[in-house]
N, C-alpha and C. Protein backbone atom coordinates (compact mmCIF):
# COMPACT_ATOMS: atom_id res chain seq x y z
N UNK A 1 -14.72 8.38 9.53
CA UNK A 1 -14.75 6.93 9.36
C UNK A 1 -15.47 6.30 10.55
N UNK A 2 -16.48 4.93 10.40
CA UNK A 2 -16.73 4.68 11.49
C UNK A 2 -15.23 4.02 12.15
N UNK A 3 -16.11 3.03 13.26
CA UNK A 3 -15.10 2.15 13.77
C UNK A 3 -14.51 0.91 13.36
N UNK A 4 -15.21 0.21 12.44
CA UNK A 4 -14.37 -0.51 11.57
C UNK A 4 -13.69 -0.31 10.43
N UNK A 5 -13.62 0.75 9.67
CA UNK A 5 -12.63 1.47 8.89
C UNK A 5 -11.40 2.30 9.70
N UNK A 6 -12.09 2.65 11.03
CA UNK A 6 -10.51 3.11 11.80
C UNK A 6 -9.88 1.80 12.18
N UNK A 7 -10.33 0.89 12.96
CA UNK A 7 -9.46 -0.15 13.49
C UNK A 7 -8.80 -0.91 12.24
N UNK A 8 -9.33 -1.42 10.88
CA UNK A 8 -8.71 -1.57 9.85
C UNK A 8 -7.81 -0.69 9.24
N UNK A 9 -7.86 0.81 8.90
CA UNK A 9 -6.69 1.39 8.86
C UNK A 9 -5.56 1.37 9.77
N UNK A 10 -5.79 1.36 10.73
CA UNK A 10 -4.65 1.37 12.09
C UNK A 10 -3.42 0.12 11.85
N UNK A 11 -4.60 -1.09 11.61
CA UNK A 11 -3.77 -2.15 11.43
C UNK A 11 -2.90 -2.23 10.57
N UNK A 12 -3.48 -1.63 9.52
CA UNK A 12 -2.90 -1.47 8.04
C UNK A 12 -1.67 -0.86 7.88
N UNK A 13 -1.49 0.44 8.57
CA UNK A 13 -0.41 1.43 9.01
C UNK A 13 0.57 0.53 9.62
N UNK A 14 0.10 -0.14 11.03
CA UNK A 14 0.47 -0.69 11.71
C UNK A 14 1.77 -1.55 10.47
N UNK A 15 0.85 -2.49 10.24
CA UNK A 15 1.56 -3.95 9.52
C UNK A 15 2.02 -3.60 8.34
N UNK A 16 1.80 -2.17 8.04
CA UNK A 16 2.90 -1.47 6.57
C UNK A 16 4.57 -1.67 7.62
N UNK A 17 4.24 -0.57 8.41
CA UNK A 17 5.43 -0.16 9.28
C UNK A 17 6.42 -1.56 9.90
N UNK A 18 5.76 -2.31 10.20
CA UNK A 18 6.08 -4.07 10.53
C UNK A 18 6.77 -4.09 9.14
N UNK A 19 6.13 -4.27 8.22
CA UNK A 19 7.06 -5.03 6.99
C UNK A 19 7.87 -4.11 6.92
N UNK A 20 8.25 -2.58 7.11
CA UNK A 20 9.42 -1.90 6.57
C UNK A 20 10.43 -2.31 7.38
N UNK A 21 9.88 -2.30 9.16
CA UNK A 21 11.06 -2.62 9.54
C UNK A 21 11.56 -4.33 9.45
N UNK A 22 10.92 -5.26 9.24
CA UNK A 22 11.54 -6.65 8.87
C UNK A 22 11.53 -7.18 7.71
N UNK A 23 11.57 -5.93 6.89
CA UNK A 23 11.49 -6.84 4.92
C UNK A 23 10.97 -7.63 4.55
N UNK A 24 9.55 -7.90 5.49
CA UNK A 24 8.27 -9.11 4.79
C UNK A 24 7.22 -8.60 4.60
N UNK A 25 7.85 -8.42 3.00
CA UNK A 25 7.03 -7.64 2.63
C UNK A 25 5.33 -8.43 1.95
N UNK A 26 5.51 -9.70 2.37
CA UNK A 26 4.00 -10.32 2.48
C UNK A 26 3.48 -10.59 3.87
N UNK A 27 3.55 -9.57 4.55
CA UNK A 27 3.12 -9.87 5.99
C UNK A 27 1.91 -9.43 6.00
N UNK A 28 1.70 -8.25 5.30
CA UNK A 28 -0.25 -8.19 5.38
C UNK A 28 -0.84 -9.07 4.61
N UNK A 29 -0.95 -10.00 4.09
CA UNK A 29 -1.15 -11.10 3.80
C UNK A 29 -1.62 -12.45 4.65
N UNK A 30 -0.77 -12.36 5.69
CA UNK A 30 -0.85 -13.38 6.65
C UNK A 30 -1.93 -12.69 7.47
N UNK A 31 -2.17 -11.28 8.00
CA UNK A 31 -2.44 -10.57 8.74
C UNK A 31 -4.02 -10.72 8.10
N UNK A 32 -3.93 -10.48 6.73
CA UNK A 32 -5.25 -10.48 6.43
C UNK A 32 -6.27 -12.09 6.63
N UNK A 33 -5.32 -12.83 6.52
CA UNK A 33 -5.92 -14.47 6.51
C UNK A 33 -6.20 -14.33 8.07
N UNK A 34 -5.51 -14.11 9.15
CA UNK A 34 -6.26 -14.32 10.35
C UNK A 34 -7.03 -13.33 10.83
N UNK A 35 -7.77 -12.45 10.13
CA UNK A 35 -8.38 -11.34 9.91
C UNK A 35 -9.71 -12.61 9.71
N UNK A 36 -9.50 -12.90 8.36
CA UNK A 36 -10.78 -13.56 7.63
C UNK A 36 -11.24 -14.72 8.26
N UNK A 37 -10.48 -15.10 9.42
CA UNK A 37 -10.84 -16.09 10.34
C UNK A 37 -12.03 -15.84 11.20
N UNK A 38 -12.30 -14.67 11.43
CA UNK A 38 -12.96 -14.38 12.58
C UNK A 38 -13.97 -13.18 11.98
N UNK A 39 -13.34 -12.06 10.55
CA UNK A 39 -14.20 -11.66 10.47
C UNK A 39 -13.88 -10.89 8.81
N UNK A 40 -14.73 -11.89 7.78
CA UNK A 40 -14.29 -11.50 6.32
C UNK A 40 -14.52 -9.87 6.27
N UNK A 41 -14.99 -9.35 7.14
CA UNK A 41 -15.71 -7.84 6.20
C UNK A 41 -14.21 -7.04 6.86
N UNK A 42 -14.06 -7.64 8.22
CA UNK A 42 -12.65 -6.40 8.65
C UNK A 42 -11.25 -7.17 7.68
N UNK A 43 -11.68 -8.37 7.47
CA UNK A 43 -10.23 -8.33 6.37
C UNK A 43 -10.60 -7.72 5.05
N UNK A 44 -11.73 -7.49 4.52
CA UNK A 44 -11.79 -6.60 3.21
C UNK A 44 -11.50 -5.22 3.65
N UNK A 45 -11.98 -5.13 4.16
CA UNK A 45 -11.17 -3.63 5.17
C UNK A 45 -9.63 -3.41 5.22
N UNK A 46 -9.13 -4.21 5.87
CA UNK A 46 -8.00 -4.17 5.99
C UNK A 46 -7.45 -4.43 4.85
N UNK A 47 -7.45 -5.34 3.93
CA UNK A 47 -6.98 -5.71 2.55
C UNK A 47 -6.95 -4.32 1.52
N UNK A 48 -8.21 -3.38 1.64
CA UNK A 48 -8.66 -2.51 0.99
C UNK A 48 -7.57 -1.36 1.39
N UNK A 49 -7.56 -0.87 2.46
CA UNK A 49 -6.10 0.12 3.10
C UNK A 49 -5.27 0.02 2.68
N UNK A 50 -4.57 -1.69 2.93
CA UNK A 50 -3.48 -1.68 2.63
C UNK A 50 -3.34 -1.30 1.00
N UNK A 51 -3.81 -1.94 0.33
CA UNK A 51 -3.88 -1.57 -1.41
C UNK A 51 -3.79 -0.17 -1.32
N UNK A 52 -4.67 0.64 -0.91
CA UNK A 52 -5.08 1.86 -0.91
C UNK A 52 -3.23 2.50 -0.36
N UNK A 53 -2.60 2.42 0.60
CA UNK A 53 -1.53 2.72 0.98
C UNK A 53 -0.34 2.12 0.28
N UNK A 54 -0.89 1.39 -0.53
CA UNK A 54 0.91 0.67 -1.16
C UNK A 54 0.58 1.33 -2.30
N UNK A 55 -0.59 1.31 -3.17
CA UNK A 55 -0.67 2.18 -4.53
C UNK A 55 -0.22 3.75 -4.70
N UNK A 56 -0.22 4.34 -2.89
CA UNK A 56 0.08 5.67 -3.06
C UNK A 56 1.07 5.86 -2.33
N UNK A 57 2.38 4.66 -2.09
CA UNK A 57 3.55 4.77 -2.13
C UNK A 57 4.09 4.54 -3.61
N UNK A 58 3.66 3.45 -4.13
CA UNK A 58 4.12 3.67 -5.45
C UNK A 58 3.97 4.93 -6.59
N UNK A 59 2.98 5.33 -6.18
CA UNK A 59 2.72 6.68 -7.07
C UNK A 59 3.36 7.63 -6.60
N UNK A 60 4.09 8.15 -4.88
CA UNK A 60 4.95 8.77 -4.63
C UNK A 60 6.27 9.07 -5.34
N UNK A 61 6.82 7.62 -5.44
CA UNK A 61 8.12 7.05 -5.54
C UNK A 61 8.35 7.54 -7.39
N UNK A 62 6.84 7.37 -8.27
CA UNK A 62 7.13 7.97 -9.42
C UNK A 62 7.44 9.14 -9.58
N UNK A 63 6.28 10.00 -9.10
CA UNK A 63 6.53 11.33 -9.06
C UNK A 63 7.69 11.74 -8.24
N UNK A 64 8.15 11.34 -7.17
CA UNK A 64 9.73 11.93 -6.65
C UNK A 64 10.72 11.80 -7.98
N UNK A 65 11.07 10.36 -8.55
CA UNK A 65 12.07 9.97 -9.27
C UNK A 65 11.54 10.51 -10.85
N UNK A 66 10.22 10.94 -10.88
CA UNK A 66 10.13 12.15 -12.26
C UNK A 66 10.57 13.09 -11.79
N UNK A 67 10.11 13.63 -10.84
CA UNK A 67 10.84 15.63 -10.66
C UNK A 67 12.02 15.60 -10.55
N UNK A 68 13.00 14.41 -9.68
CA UNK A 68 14.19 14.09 -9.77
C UNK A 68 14.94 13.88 -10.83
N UNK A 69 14.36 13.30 -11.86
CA UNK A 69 14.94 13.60 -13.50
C UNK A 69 14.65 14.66 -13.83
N UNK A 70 13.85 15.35 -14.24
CA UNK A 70 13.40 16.45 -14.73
C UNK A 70 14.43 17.89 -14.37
N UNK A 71 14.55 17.83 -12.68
CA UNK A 71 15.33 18.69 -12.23
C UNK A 71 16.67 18.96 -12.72
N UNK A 72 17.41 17.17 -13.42
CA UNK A 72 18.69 16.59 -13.35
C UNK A 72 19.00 16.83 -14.95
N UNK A 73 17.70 17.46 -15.57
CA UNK A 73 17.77 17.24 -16.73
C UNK A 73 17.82 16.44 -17.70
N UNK A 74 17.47 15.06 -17.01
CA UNK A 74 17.48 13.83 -17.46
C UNK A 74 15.85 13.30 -17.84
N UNK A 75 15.93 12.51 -18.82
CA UNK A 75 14.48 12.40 -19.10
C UNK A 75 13.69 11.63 -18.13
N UNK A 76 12.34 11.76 -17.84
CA UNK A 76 11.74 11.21 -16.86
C UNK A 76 11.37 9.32 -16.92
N UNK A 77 11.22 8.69 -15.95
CA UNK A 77 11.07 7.39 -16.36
C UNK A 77 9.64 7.15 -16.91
N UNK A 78 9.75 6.00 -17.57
CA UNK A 78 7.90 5.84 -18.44
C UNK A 78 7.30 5.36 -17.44
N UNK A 79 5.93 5.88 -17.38
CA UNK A 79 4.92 5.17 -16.57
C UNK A 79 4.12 4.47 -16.82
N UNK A 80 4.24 2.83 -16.08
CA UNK A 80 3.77 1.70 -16.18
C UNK A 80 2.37 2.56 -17.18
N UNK A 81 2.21 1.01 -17.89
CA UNK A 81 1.01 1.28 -18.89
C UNK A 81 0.00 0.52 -18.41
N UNK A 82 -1.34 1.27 -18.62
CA UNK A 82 -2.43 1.11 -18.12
C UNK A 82 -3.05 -0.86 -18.23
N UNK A 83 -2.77 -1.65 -17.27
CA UNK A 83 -3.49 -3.03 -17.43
C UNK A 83 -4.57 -3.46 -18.32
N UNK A 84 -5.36 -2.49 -18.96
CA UNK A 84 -6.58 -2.37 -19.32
C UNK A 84 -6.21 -2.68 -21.11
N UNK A 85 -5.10 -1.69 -21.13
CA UNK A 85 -4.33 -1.21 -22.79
C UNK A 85 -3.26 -1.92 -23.29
């Protein structure tokens, strides 16, 4: 990565870990607006991570709580349907 895809991931990590530990969970949000103050391309950056890191917690959290049924013998939960369909 260059250096503005590392310093935008960092932050991103960063201000994930911020909202877990204080439950605001629209804090990259704010983070990104004074981002776009000074410089739109590192808040698309940063905006882009974060998406990129919350979509593949959510896709974690499916697949744990499928193998977790599956294991339990219980049927697996449905997965959200495609926005498109």
């Amino acid at each position: 990565m260059g250096l503005l895809e590392d310093l935008a991931d960092k932050l991103a990590e960063d201000t994930l870990d911020a909202m877990e530990a204080t439950g605001s969970d629209r804090l990259y949000i704010d983070v990104g607006k004074v981002l776009g103050t000074s410089s739109p391309t590192m808040q698309e950056t940063f905006l882009t991570s974060i998406r990129i890191r919350l979509a593949e917690r959510r896709g974690r959290r499916y697949l744990e709580t499928t193998v977790a049924a599956l294991k339990a013998g219980a049927p697996p939960p449905e997965a959200p349907r495609d926005p498109g369909n």
